[in-house]
Each structure stands twice: as C-alpha cells, then as structure tokens.
Protein backbone atom coordinates (compact mmCIF):
# COMPACT_ATOMS: atom_id res chain seq x y z
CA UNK A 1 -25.65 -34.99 15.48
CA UNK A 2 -26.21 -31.21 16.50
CA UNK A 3 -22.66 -31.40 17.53
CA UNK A 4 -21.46 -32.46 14.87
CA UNK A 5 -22.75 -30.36 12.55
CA UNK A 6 -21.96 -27.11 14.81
CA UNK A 7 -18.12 -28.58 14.79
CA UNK A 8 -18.53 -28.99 10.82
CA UNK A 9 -19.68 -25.25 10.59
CA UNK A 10 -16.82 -23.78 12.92
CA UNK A 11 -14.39 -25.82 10.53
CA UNK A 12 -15.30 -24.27 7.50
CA UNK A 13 -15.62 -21.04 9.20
CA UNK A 14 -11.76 -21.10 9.68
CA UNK A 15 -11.07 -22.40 6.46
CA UNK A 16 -13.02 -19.65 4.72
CA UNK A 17 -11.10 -17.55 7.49
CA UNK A 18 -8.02 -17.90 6.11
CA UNK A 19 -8.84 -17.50 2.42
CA UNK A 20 -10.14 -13.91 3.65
CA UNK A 21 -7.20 -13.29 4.88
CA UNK A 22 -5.37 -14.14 1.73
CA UNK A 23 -7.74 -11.66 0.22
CA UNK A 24 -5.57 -8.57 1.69
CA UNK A 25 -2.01 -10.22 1.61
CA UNK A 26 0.53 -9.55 -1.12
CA UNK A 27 0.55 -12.65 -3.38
CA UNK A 28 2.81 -13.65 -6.70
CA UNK A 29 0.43 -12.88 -9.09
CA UNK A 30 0.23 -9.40 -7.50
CA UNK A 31 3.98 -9.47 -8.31
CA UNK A 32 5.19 -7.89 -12.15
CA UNK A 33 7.96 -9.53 -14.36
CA UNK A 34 11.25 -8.30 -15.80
CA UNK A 35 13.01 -8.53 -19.10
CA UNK A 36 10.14 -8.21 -21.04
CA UNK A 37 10.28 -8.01 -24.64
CA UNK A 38 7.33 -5.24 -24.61
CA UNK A 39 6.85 -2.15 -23.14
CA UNK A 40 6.04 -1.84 -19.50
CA UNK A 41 6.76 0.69 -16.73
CA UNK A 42 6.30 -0.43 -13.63
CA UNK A 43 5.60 3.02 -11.93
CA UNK A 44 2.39 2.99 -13.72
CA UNK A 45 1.30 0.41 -12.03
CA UNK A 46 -0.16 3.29 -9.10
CA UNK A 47 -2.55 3.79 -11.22
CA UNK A 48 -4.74 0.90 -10.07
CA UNK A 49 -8.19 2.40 -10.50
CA UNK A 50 -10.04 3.75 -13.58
CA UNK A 51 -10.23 7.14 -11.72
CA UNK A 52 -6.81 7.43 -11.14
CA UNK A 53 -5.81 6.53 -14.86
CA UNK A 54 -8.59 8.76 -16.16
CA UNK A 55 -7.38 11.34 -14.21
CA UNK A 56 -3.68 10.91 -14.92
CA UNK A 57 -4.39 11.25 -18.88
CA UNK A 58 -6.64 14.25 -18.39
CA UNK A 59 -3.21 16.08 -16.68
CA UNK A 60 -1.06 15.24 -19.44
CA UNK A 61 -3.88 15.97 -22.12
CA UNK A 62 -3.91 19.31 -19.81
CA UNK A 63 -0.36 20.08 -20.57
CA UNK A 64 -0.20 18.90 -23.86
CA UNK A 65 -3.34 21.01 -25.07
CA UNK A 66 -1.46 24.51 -23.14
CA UNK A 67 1.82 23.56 -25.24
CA UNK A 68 0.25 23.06 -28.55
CA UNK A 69 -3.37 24.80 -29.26
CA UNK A 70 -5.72 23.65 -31.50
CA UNK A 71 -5.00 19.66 -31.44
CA UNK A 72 -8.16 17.91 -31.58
CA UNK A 73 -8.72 16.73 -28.35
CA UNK A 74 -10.65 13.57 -29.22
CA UNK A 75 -7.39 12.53 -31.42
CA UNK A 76 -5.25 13.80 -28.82
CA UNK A 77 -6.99 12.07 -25.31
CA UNK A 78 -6.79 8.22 -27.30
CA UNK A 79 -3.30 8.89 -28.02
CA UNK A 80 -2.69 9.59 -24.55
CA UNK A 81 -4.90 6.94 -22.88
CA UNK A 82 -3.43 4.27 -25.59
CA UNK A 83 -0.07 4.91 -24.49
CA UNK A 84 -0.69 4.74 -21.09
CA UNK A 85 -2.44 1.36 -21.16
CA UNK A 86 0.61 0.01 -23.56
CA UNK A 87 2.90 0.91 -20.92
CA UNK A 88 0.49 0.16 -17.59
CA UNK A 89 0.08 -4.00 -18.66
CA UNK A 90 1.78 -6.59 -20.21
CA UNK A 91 0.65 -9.74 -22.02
CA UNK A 92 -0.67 -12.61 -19.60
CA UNK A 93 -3.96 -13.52 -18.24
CA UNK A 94 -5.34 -11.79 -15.38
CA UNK A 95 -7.73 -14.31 -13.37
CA UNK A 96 -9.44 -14.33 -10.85
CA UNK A 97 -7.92 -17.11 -8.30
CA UNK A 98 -6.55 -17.64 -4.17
CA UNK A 99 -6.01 -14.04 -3.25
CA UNK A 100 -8.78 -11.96 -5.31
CA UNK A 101 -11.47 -14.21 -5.17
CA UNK A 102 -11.18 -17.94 -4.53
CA UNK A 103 -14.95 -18.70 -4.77
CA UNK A 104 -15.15 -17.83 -8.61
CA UNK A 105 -12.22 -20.01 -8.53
CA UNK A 106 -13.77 -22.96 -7.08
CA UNK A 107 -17.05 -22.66 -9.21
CA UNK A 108 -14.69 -22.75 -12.24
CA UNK A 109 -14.97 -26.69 -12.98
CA UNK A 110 -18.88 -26.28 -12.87
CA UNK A 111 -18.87 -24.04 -16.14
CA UNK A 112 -16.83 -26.54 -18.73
CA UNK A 113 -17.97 -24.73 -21.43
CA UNK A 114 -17.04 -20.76 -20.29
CA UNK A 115 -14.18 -19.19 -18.63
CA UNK A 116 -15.63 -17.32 -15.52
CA UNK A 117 -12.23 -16.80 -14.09
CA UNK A 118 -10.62 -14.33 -16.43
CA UNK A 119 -11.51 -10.69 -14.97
CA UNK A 120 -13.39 -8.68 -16.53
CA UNK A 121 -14.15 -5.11 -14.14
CA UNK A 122 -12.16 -2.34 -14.96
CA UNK A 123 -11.12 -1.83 -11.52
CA UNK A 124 -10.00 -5.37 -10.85
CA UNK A 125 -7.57 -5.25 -13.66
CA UNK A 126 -6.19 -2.06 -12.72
CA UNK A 127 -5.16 -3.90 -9.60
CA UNK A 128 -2.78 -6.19 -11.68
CA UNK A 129 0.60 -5.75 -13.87
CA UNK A 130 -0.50 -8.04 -16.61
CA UNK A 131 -4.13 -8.22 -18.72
CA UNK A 132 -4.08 -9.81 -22.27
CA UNK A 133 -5.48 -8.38 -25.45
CA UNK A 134 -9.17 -8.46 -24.41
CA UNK A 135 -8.79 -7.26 -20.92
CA UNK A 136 -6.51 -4.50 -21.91
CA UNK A 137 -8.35 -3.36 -24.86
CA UNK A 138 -11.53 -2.68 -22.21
CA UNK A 139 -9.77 -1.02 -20.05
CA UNK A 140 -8.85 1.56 -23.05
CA UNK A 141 -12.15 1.19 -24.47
CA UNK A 142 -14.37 2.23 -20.93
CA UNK A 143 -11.90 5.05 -19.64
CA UNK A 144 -12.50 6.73 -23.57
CA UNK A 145 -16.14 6.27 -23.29
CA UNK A 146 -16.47 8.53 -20.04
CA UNK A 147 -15.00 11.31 -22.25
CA UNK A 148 -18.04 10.24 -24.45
CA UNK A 149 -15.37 9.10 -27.93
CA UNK A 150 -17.39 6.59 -29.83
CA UNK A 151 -15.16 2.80 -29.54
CA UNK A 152 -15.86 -0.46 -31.39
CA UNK A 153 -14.26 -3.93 -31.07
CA UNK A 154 -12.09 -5.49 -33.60
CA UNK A 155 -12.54 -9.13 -33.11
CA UNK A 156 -9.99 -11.65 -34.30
CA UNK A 157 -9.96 -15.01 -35.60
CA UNK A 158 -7.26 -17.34 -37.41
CA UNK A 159 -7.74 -20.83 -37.12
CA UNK A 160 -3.83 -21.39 -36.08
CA UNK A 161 -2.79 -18.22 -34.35
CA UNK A 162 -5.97 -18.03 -32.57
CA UNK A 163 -8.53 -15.37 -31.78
CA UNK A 164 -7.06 -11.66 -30.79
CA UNK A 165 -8.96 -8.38 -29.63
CA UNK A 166 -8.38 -4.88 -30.64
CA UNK A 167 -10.29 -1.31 -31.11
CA UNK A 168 -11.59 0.98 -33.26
CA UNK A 169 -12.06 5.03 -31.76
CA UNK A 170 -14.03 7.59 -34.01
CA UNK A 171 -12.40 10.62 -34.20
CA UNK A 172 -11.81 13.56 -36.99
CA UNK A 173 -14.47 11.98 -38.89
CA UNK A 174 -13.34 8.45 -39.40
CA UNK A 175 -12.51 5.12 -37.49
CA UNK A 176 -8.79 4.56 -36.60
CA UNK A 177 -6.97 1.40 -35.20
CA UNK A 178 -5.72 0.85 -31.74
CA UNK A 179 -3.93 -2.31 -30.50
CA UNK A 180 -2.65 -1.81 -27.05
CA UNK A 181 -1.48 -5.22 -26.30
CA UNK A 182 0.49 -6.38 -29.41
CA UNK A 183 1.81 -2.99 -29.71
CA UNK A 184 2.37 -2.17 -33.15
CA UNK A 185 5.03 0.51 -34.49
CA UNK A 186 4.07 3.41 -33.51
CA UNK A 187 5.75 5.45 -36.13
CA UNK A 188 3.99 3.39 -38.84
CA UNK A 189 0.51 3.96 -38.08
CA UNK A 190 1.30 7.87 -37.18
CA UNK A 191 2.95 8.11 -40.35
CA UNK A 192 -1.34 7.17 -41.61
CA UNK A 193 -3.15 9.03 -39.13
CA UNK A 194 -3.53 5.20 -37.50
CA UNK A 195 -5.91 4.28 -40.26
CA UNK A 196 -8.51 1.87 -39.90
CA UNK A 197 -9.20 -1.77 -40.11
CA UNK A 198 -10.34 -1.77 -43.29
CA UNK A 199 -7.69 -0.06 -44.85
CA UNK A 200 -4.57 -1.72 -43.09
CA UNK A 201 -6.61 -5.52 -44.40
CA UNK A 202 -5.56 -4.09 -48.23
CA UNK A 203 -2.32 -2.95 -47.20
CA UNK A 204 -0.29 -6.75 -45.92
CA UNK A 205 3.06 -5.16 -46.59
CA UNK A 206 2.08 -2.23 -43.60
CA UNK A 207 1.24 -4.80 -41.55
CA UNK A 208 4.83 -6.19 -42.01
CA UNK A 209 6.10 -3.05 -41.03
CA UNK A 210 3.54 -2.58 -38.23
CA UNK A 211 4.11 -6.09 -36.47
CA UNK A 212 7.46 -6.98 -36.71
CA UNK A 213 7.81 -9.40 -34.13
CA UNK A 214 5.04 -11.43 -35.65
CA UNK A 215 5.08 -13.64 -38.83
CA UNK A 216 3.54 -11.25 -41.82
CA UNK A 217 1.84 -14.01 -42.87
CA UNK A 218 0.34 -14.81 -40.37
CA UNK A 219 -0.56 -11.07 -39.60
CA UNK A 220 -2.39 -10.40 -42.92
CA UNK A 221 -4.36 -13.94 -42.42
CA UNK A 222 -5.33 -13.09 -39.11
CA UNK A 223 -6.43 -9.39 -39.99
CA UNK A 224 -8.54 -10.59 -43.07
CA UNK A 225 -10.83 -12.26 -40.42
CA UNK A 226 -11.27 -9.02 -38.72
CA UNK A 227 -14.80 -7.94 -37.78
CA UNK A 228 -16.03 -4.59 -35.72
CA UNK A 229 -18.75 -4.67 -33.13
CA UNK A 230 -20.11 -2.32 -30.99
CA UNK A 231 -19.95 -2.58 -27.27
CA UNK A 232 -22.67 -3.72 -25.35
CA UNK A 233 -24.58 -1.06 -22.70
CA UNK A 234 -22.80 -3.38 -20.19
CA UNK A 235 -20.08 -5.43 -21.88
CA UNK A 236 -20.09 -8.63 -20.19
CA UNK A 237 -23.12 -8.23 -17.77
CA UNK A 238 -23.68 -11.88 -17.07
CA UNK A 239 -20.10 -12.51 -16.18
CA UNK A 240 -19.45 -8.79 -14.21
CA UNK A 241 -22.59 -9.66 -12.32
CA UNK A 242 -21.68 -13.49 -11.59
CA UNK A 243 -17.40 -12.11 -10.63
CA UNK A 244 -19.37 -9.13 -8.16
CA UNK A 245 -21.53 -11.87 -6.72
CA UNK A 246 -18.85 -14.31 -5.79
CA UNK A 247 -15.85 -11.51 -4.73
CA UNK A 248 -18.45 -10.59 -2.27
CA UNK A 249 -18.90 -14.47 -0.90
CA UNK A 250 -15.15 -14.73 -0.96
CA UNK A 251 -15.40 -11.57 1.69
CA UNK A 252 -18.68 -12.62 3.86
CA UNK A 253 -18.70 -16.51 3.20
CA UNK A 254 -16.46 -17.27 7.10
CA UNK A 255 -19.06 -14.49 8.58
CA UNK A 256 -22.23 -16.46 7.20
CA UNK A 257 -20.97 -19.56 9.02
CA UNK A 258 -19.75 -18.11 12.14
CA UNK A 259 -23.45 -16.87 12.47
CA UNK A 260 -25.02 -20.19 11.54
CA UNK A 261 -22.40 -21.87 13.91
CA UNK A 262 -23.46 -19.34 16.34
CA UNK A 263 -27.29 -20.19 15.94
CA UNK A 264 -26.51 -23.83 16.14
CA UNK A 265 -24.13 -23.36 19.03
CA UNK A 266 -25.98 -21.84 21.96
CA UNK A 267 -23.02 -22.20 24.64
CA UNK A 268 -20.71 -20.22 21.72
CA UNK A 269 -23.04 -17.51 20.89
CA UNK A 270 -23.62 -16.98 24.85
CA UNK A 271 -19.60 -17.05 25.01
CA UNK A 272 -19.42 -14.71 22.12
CA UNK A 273 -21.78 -11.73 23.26
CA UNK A 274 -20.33 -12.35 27.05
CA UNK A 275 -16.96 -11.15 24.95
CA UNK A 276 -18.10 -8.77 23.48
CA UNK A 277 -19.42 -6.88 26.60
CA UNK A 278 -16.38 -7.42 28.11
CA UNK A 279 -14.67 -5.51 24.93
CA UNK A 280 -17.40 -2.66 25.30
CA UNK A 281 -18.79 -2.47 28.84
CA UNK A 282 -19.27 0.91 28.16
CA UNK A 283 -21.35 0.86 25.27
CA UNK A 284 -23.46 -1.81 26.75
CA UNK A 285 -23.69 0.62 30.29
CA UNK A 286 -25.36 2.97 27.85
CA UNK A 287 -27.41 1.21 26.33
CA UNK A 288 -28.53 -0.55 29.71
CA UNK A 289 -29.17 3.13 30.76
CA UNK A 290 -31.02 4.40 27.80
CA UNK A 291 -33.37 0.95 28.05
C-alpha cells in the first residue's frame, strides 16, 4: 500500500510538472489577432506591467505639458492613459486557463454560480493582447488612481444586449465619460469636453453619433440603465485573493508532492540528497568543515 501511494504521488508530481512548465512557454492565447475592426497596436503590447504603462503615459504627458503650458494635467494624463489602453487591448475575455494558471482553471466547475476564471490583477492583464470592457476599464481606472484622479464605475445593464462596464474620471470640476473598450468617436465627445453619463442619457441622437457601429437603439436603452459606483478599497478582494492563492499552487503544487513523495519514499529521498552532493561536493566539504 505504501508503494502504491509513493508511485501515486511521483505521478502527479510529473503531471503537475508539466503544467509548470506550460506556465513559462509561449501559448495561443498569449498570441494577438489581426484584421480587427477596432483599434489595436500591437507594439504596445511591451507594456505588460502597470509600471511600465504608468510610466510610458507620464513621458508623453512630459512632452505634451513642455509643448503646450498650462493644460490641466488631470484632463490631460486620462486623455493620455485612455488612449493608450484603447490601443494596448482589444475586445475578448482574458482568463485565466493551461498556461497562466491551470489550478483556478480546474476549481472552475466547483463555483457554478461565479466566474473565478476571468482575470482580474492589473498585472496579469497587462500580460495579454485582449481584456473586455470590465477588465480594460480597471486597468484605466487603477493606473489613474496612483496619480490620485478620483474614478467611478459606470455599470451597464440591458436585458438583450447584456451588461457593459465603463468610467467616470473627475476632473476640471465635473465627471466626464470614458469607454475604452467600445471606443466611441473620439471627435464627438471632445467636441463636449467628454461630458458625463448623465448628460449623454438626455442626448440619444449623440449617442448615435458616438457609437456608430452599434444599433442607436439599442445604445440609448442600454445607457438609460446606467448607474455610477465607486470603487471598492480593493476592487475584487475575494476573487484577487482566491486568483493569487491558486497562481501560486499552479507554481509550487509538483514541489509539494515531490516532498511528500520524498517523505513517503525513503530509498528516493536517500537517492535525491546522494545527487545533490554529487552536484555540490563542494558546498557540502564546507559545510562538513564548518560542522
């Protein structure tokens, strides 16, 4: 039975192996589309942390504020960041799966009621092309709350087109709308100072204008549903915390089992440290010496 159970361990200690190693190896999702009918540029895609990003829109917020004194810089830094997240993603899902972290993935069917696969750190994301409306709308959201500019949500809900996500950023005295991933025309809400929420729900023939891909209809049903809310201290905790927990066991999970297997195993463990002497005899000398 000991046997048994010590070849059972060493098993799933290779199978867990090999999903590490998927961990560091370029998969599909990874990958970005072409002919997209949105804006994307691929060479943003370097930008694959929030410091980088953060950093990249402080340099042109640099150069833009050196050209043209006196712009409010609030105004000007969302511009900037908005842009940059428009062009950094495109619409699709960004999940959490075989590559980035397979346990959250297999836990998925014991949560029938929540999606625990769709990610939600700011980092993570930055590590994909593609994020939809939600996922891009945080990343926008936490890299203009470390310059300290007050952001809202603008939640979403039509009963055929579905539920969307969007924000609101106080700046110049007043709330103004920003919707990164359905990309509205930009010369239309410039034109308005990019009003707010309230304001574009009494105005359905701007909305035409704005969203011209999309039905109007449709567009000034779904924004008379809108509703703001502010962000938590730590939007998403329970999920954040729960994606952390398992990309760490999707890391570690082959190491706990080699060391159980180990413990289980006598002959293997003795076979293991005999190895490892024989990789460093002459940190073991040393230590022999020092003892």
């Amino acid at each position: 039975m000991k046997n048994l159970f010590a070849k059972l361990l060493l098993v799933l200690t290779c199978i867990f192996f090999v999903f590490f190693l998927l961990e560091f190896m370029p998969l599909k999702g990874k990958q970005y589309k072409t002919g997209l009918n949105e804006s994307f540029d691929p060479a943003l895609m370097q930008l694959d942390s929030k410091q980088k990003i953060t950093r990249y829109c402080d340099s042109i917020l640099s150069d833009r504020q050196s050209a043209i004194p006196g712009l409010d810089k609030d105004s000007l830094f969302t511009d900037i960041a908005s842009l940059t997240i428009r062009n950094r993603f495109y619409h699709d899902n960004a999940e959490y799966g075989i590559g980035n972290n397979f346990v959250a993935l297999f836990l998925q069917p014991f949560f029938r009621d929540k999606e625990v696969t769709p990610i939600v750190d700011v980092d993570d994301l930055l590590k994909l092309p593609a994020a939809i409306c939600g996922q891009q709308s945080r990343v926008l959201a936490s890299i203009l709350q470390t310059h300290g500019i007050p952001v809202r949500k603008v939640l979403f809900d039509h009963p055929s087109f579905g539920g969307h996500y969007a924000l609101e950023v106080f700046y110049g005295g007043g709330w103004h709308f920003f919707d990164v991933d359905k990309e509205p025309e930009l010369g239309w809400l410039q034109q308005y100072d990019r009003p707010s929420v309230a304001f574009l729900q009494s105005q359905p023939e701007m909305l035409a204008n704005m969203y011209k891909k999309d039905d109007p209809k449709i567009m000034a049903d779904l924004f008379s549903t809108a509703i703001t809310e502010n962000f938590e201290k730590v939007e998403g905790r329970n999920l954040l915390l729960f994606q952390r927990v398992t990309k760490f066991l999707s890391l570690t999970l082959w190491a706990v089992f080699f060391i159980v297997y180990l413990l289980v195993h006598r002959p293997a463990a003795i076979r293991a440290v005999a190895m490892i002497r024989r990789l460093y005899p002459q940190r073991y000398q040393y230590a022999a010496t020092r003892a």
